[in-house]
C-alpha atoms as a PDB file:
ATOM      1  CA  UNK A   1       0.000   0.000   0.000  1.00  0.00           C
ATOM      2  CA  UNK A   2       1.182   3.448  -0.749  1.00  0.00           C
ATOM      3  CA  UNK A   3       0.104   6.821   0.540  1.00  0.00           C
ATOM      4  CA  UNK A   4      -0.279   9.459  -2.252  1.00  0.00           C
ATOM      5  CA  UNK A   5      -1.833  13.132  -2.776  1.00  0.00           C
ATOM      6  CA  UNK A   6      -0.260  16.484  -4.101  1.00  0.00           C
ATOM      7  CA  UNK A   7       1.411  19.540  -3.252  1.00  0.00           C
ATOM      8  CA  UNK A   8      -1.129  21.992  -1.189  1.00  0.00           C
ATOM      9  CA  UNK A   9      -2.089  24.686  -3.922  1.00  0.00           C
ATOM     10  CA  UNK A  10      -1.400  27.458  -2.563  1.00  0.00           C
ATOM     11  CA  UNK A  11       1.631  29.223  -3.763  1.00  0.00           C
ATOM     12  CA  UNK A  12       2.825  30.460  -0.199  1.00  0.00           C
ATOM     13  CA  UNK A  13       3.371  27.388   0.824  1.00  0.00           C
ATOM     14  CA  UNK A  14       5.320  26.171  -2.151  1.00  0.00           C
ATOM     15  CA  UNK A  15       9.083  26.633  -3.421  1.00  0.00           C
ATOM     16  CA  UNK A  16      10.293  25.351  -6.099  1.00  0.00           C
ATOM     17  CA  UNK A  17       7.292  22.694  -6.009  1.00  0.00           C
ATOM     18  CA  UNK A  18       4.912  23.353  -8.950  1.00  0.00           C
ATOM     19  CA  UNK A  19       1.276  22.906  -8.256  1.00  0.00           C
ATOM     20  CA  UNK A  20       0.017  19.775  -8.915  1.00  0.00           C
ATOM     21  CA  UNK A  21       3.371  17.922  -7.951  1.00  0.00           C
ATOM     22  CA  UNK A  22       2.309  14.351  -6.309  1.00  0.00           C
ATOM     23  CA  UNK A  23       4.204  12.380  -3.485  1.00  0.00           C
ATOM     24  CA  UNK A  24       4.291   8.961  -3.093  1.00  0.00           C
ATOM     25  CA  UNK A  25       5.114   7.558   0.280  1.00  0.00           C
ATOM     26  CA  UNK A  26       5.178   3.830   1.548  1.00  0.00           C
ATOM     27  CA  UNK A  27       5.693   4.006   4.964  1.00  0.00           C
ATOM     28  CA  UNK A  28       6.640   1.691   8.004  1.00  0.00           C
ATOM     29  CA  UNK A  29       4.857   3.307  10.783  1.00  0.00           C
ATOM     30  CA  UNK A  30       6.640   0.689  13.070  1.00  0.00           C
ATOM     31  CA  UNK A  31       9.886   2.046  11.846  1.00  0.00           C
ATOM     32  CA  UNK A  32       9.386   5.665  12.317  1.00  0.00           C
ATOM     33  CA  UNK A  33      12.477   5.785  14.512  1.00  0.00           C
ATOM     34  CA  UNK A  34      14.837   4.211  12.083  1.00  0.00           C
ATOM     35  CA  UNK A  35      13.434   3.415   8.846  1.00  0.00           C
ATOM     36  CA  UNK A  36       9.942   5.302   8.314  1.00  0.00           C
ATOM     37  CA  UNK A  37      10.102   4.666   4.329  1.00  0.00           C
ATOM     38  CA  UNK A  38      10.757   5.831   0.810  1.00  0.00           C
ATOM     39  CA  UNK A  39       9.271   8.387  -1.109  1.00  0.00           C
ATOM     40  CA  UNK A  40       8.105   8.936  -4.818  1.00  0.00           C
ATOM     41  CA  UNK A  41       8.050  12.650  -6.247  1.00  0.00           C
ATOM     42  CA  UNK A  42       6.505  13.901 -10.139  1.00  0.00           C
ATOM     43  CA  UNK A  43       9.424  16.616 -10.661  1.00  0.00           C
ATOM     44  CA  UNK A  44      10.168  19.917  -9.308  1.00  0.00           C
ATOM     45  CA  UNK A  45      10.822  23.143 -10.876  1.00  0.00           C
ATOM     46  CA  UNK A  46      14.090  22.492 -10.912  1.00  0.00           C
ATOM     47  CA  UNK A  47      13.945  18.743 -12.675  1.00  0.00           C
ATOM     48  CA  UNK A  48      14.999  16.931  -9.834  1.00  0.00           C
ATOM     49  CA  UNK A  49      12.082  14.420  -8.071  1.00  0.00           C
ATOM     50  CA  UNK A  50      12.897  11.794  -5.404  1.00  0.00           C
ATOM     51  CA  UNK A  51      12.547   7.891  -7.222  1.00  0.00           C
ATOM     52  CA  UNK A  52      12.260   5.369  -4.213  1.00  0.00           C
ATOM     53  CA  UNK A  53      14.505   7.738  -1.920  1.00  0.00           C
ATOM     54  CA  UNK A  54      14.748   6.293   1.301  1.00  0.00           C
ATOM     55  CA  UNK A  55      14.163   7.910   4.730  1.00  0.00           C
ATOM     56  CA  UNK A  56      17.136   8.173   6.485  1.00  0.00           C
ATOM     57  CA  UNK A  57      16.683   9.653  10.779  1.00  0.00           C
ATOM     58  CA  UNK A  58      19.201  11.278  11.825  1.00  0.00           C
ATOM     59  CA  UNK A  59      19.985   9.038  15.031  1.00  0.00           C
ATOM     60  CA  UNK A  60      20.993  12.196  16.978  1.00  0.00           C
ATOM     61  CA  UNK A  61      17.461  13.693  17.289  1.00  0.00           C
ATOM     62  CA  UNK A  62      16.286  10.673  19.142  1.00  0.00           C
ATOM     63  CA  UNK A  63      18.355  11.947  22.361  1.00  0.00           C
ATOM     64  CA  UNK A  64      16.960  15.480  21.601  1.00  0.00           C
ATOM     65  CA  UNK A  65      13.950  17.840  22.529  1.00  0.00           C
ATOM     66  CA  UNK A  66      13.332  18.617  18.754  1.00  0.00           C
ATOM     67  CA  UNK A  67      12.181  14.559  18.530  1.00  0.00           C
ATOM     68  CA  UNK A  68       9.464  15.770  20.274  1.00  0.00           C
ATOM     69  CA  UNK A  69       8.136  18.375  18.284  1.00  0.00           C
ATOM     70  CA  UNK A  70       4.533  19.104  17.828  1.00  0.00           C
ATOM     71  CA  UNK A  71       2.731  21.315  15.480  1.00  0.00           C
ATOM     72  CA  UNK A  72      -0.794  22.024  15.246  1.00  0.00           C
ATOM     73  CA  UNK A  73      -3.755  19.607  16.541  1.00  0.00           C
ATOM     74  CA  UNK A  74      -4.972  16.547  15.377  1.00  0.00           C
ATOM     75  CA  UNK A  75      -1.249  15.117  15.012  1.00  0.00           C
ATOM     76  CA  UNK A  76      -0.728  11.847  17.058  1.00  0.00           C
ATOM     77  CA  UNK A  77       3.293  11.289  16.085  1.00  0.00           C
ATOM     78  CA  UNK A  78       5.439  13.204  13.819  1.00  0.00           C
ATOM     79  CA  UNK A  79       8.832  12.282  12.414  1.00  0.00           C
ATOM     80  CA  UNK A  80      12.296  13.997  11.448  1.00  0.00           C
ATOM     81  CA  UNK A  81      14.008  12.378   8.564  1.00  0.00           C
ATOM     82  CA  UNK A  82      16.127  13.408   5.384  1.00  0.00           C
ATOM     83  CA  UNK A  83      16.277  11.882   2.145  1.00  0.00           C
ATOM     84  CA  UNK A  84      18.879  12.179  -0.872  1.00  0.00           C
ATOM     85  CA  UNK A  85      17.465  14.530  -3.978  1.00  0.00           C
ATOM     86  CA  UNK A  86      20.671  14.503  -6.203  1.00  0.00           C
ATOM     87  CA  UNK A  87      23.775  15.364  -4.564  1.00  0.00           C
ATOM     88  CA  UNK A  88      21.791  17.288  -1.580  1.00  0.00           C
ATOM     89  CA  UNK A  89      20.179  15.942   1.119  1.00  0.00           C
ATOM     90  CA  UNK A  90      16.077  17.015   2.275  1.00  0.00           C
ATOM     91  CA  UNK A  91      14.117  17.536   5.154  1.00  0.00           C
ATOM     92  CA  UNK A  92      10.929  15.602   5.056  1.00  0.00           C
ATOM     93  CA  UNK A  93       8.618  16.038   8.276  1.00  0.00           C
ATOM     94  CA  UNK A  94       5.797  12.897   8.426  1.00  0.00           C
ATOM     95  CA  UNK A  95       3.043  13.430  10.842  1.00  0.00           C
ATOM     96  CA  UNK A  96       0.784  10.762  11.264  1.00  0.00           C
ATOM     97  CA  UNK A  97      -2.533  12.378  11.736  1.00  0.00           C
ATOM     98  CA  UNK A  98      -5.724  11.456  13.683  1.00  0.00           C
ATOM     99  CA  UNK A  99      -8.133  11.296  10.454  1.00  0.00           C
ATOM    100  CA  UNK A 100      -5.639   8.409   9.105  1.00  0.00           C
ATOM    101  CA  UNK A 101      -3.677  10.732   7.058  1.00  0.00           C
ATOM    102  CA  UNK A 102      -0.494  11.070   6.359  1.00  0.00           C
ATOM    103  CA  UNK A 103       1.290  14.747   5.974  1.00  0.00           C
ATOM    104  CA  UNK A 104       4.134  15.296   4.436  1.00  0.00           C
ATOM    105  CA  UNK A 105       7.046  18.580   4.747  1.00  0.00           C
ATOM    106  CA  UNK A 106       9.188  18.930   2.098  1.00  0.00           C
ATOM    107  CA  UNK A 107      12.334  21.311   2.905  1.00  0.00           C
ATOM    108  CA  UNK A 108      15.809  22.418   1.627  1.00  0.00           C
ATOM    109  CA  UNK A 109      16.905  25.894   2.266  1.00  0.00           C
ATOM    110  CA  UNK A 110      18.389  27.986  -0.935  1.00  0.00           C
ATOM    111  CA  UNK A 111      22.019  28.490  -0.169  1.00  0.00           C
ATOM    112  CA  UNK A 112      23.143  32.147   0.329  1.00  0.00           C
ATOM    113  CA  UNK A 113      26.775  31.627  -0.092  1.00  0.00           C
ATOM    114  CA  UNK A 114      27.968  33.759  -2.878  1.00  0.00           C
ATOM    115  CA  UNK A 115      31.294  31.988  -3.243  1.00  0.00           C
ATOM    116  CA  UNK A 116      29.283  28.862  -4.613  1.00  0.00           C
ATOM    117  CA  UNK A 117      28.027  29.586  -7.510  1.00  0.00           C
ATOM    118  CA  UNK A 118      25.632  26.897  -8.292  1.00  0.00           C
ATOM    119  CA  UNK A 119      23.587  26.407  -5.560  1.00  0.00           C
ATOM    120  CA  UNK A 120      20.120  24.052  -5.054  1.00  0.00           C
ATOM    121  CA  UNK A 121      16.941  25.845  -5.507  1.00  0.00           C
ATOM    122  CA  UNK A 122      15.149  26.216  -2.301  1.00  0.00           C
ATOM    123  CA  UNK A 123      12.089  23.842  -1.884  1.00  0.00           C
ATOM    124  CA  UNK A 124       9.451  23.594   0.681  1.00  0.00           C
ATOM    125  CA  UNK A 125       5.820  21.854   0.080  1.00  0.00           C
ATOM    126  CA  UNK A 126       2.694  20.694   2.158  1.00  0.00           C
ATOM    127  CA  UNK A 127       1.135  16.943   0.813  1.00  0.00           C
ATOM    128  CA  UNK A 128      -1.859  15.546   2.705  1.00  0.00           C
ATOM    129  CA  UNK A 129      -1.908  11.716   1.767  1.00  0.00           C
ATOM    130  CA  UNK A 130      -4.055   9.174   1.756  1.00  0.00           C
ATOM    131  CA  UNK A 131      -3.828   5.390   1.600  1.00  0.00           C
ATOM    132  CA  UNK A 132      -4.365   4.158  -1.986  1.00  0.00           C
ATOM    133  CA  UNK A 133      -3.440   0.749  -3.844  1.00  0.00           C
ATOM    134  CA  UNK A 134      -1.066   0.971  -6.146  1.00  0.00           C
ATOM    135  CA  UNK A 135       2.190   3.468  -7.199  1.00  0.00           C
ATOM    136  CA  UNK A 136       0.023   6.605  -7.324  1.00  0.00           C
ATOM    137  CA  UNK A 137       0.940   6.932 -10.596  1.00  0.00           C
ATOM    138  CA  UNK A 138       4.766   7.256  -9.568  1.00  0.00           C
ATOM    139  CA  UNK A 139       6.768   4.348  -9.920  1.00  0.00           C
END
């Protein structure tokens, strides 16, 4: 089983995600703490998308006060994790929510050094997913 949905729509919550952008997740719920998953992505401004990235923790933020970080109601657990996205690594924030949902937090900052002169685009998006058979479409 795979959780799927898109990007939220609304533009200021979105960078470098175009509308419409879906997210794949299969997730092991059990495994939140050390191996919550991969994730699927359509492609982002930029070209890049994630194909069967997996969800790394970072085993430091178990002995911290950020693992317990809560947001907003209606979230029963919520997760830390990065993920590689071509030679960068990614935030991704899962909270399990009470409806059965899954949302997901997409995040790399855009670098501000100006002796690099390439840097990653910045990206943050919003997906609210729900349980579906299949790939989603993303495979």
């Amino acid at each position: 089983m795979s959780w799927c949905g898109t990007v939220a729509s609304a533009s200021f919550v979105r960078a470098g995600i175009p509308e419409g952008t879906k997210l794949r997740l299969v997730l092991d719920a059990d495994r939140l703490q050390t191996a919550p998953g991969q994730i699927w992505t359509s492609g982002f401004t930029s070209g890049e998308k994630f194909t069967a990235a997996r969800l790394e923790v970072i085993p430091q933020l178990l002995h911290d006060p950020l693992s317990t970080l809560s947001f907003g109601e209606g979230r029963v657990k919520n997760a830390l994790a990065v993920a590689e996205l071509g030679a960068t690594q990614v935030f991704v924030v899962l909270s399990l929510l009470q409806s059965g949902e899954v949302e997901v937090r997409i995040l790399r900052g855009a670098g501000t050094s100006t002796s690099t002169p390439i840097q990653p685009p910045q990206l943050f998006g919003v997906f609210r997913l729900t349980r579906e058979k299949g790939d989603c479409g993303l495979n």
